[in-house]
N, C-alpha and C. Protein backbone atom coordinates (compact mmCIF):
# COMPACT_ATOMS: atom_id res chain seq x y z
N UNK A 1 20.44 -88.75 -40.56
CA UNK A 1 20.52 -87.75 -39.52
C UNK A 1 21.84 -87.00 -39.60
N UNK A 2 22.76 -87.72 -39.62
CA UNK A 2 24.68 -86.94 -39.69
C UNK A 2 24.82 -87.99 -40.88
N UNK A 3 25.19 -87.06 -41.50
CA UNK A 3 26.07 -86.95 -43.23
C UNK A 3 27.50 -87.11 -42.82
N UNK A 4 28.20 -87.61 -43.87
CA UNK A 4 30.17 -87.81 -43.35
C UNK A 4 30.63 -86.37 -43.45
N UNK A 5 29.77 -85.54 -43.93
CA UNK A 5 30.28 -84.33 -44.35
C UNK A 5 29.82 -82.75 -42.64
N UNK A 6 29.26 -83.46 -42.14
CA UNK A 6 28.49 -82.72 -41.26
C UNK A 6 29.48 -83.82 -39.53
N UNK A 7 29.95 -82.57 -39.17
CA UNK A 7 30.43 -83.40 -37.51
C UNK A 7 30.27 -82.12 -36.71
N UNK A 8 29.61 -83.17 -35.72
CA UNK A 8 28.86 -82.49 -34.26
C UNK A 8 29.93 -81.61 -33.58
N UNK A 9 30.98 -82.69 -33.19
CA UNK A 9 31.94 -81.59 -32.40
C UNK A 9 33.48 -81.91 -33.31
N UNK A 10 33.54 -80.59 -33.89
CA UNK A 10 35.15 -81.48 -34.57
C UNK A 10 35.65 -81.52 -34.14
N UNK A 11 36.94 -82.36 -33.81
CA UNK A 11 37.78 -83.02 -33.00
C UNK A 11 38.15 -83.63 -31.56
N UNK A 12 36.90 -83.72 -31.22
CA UNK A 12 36.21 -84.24 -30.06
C UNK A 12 36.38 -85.71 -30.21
N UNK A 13 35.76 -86.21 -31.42
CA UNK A 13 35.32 -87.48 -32.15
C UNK A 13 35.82 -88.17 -32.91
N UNK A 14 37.34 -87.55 -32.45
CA UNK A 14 38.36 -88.30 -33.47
C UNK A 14 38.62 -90.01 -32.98
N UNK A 15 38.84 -90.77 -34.04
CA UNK A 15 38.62 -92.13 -33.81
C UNK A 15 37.93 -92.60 -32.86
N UNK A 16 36.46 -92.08 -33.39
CA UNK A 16 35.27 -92.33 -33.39
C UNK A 16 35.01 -92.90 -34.89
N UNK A 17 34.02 -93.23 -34.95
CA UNK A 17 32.82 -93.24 -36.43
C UNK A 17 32.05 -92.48 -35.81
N UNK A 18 31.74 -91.50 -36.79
CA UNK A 18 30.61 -90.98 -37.24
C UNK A 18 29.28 -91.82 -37.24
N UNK A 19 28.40 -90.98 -36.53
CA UNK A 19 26.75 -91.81 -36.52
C UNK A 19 26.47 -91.25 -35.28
N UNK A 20 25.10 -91.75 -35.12
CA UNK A 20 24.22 -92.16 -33.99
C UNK A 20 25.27 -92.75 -32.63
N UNK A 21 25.41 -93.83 -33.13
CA UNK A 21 26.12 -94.63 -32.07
C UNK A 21 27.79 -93.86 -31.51
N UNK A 22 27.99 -93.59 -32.02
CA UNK A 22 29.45 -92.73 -32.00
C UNK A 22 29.14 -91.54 -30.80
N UNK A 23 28.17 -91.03 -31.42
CA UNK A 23 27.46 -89.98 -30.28
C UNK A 23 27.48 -90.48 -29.16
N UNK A 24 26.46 -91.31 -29.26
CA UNK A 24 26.40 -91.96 -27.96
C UNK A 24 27.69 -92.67 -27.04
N UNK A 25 28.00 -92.95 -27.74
CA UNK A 25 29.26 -93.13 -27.04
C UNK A 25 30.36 -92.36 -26.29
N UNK A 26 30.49 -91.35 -27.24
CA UNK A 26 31.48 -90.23 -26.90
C UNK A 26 30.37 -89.47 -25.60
N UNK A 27 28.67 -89.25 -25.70
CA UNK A 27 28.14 -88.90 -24.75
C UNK A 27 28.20 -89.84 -23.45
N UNK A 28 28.35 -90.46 -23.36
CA UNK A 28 28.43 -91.37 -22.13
C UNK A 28 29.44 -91.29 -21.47
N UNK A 29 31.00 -91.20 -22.37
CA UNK A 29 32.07 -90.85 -21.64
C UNK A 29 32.13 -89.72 -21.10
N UNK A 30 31.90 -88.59 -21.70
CA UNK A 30 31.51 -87.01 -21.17
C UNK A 30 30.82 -87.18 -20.01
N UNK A 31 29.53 -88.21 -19.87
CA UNK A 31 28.48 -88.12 -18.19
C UNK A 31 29.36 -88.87 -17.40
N UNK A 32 30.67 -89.67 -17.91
CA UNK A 32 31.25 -90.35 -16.73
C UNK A 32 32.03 -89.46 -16.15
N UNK A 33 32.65 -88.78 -17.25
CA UNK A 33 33.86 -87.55 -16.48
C UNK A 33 33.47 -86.76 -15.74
N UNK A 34 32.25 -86.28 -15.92
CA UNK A 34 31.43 -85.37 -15.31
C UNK A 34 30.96 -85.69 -13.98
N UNK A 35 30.83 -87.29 -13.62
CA UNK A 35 30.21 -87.51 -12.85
C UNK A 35 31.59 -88.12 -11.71
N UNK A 36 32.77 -88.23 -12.42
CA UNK A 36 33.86 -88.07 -11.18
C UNK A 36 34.33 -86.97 -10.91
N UNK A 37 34.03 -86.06 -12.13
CA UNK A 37 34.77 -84.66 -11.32
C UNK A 37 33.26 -84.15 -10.01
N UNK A 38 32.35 -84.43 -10.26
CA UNK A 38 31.41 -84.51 -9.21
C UNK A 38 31.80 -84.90 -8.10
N UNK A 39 31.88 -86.11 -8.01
CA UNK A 39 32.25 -87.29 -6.55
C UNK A 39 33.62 -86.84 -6.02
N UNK A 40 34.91 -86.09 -7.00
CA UNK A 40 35.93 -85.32 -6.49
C UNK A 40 35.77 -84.29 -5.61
N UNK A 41 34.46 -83.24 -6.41
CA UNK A 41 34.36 -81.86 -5.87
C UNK A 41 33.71 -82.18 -4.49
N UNK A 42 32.87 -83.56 -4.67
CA UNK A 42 31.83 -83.86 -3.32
C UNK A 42 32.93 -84.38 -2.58
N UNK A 43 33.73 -85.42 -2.32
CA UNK A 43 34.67 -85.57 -1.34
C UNK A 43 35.52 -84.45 -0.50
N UNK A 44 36.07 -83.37 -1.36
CA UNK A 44 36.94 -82.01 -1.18
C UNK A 44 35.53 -81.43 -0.49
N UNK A 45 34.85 -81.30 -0.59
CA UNK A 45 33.97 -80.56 -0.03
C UNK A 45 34.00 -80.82 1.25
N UNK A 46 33.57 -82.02 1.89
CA UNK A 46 33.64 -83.00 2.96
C UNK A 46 34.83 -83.19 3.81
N UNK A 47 36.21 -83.13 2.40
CA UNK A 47 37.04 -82.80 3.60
C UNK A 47 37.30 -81.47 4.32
N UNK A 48 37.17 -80.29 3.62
CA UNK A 48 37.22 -78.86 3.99
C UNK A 48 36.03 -78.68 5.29
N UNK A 49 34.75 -79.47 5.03
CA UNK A 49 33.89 -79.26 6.12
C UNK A 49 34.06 -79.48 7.23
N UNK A 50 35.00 -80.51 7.30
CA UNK A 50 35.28 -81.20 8.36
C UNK A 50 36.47 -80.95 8.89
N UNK A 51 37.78 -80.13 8.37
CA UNK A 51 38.40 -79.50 8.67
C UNK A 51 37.87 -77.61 9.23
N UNK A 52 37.23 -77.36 8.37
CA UNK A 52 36.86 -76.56 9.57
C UNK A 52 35.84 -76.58 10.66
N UNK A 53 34.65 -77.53 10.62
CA UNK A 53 34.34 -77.74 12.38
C UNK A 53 35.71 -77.54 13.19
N UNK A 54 36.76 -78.65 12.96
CA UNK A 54 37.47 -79.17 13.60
C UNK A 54 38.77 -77.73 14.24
N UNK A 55 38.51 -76.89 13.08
CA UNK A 55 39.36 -75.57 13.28
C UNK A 55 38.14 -74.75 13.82
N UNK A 56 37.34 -74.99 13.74
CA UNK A 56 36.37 -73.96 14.96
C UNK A 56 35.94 -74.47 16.04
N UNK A 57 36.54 -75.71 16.51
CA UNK A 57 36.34 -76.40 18.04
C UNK A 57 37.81 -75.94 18.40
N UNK A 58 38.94 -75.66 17.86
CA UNK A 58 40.21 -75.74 18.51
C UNK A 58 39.92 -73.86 18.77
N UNK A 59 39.20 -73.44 17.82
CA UNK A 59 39.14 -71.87 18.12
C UNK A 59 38.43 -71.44 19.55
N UNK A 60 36.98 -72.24 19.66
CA UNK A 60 36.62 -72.37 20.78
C UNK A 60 37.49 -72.62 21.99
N UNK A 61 38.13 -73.62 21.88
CA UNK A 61 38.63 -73.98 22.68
C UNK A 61 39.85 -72.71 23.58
N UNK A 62 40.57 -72.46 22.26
CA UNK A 62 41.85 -71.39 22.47
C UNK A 62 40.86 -70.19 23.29
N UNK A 63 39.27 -69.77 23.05
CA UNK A 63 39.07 -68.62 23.69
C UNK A 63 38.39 -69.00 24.79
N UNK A 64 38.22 -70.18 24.88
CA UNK A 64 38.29 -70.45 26.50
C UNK A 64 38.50 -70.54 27.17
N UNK A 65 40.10 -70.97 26.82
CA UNK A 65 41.43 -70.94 27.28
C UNK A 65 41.67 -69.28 28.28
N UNK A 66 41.50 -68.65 27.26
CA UNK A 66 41.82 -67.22 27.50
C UNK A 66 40.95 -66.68 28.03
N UNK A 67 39.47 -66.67 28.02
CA UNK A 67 38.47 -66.12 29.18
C UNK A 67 39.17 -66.78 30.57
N UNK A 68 39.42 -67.76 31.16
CA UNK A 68 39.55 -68.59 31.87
C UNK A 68 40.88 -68.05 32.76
N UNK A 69 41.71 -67.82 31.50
CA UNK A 69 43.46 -66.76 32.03
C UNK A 69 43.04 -65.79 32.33
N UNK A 70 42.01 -64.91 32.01
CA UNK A 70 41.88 -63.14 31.93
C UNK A 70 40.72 -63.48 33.31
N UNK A 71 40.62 -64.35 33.85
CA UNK A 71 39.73 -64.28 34.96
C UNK A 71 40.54 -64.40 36.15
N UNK A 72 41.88 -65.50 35.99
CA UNK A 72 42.98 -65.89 36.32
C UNK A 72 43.45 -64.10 37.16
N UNK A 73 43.84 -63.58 36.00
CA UNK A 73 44.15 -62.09 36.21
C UNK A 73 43.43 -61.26 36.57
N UNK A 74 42.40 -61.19 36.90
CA UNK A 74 41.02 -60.03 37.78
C UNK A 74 41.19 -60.56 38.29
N UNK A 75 41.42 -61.95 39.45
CA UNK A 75 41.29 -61.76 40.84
C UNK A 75 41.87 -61.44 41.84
N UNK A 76 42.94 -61.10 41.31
CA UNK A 76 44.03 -60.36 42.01
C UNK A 76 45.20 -61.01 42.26
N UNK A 77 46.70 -60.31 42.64
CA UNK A 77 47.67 -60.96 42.61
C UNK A 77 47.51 -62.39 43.24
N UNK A 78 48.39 -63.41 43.29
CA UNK A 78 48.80 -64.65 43.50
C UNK A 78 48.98 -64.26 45.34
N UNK A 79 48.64 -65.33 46.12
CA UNK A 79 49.16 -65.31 47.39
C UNK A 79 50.73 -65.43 47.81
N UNK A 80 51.08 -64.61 49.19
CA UNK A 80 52.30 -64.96 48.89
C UNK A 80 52.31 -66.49 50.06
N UNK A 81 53.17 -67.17 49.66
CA UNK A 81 53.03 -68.56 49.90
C UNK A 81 53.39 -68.97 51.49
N UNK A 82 54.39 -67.72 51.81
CA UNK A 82 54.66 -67.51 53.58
C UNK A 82 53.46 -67.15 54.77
N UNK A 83 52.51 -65.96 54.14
CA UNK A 83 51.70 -65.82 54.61
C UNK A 83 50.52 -66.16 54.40
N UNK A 84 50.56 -66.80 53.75
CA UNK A 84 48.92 -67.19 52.78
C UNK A 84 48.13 -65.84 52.54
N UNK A 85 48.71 -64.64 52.26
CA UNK A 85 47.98 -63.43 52.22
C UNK A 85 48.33 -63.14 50.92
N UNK A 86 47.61 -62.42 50.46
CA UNK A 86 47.60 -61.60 48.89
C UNK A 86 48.69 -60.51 49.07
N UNK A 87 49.54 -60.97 48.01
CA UNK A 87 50.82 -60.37 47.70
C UNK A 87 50.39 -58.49 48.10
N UNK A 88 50.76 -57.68 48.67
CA UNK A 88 50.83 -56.46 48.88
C UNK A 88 49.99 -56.12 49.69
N UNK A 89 49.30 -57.31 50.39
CA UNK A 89 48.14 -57.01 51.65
C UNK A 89 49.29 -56.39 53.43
N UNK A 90 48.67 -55.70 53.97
CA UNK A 90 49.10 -55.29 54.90
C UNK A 90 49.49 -56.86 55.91
């Protein structure tokens, strides 16, 4: 099948042997690397997801904050505390 004169990937397979089995070998290490840079990209994923819920509950939060102040402010000035009347009321 592979001649000494014929190589699959050159220099991929260095101290390797040549063959069947060599292949296989060097292929198996390739599906392992492959399969942690996987489980890397899948963890990072998971953490970014979960950092942003967590940055779009604090966003929520901040504009609730602020509906809540800007309602604060439409109802009109603060009482004044002598008369219990609204600051500029007759």
């Amino acid at each position: 099948m592979f001649s000494a004169s014929h190589r699959l990937l050159p220099g991929r397979l260095s101290g390797y042997e040549e063959g069947p089995e060599a292949l296989t070998e060097f292929l198996l290490l390739e599906v392992k690397k492959l399969q942690e840079q996987l489980r890397n990209a899948r963890l990072c994923e998971r953490r970014l997801s979960k950092r942003c819920r967590a940055e779009g509950k604090a966003h929520d939060h901040r504009y609730e904050r602020l509906q809540l102040e800007s309602l604060d402010f439409t109802s009109g000035p603060p009482a004044d505390p002598g008369t219990r009347k609204p600051a500029g009321a007759p």
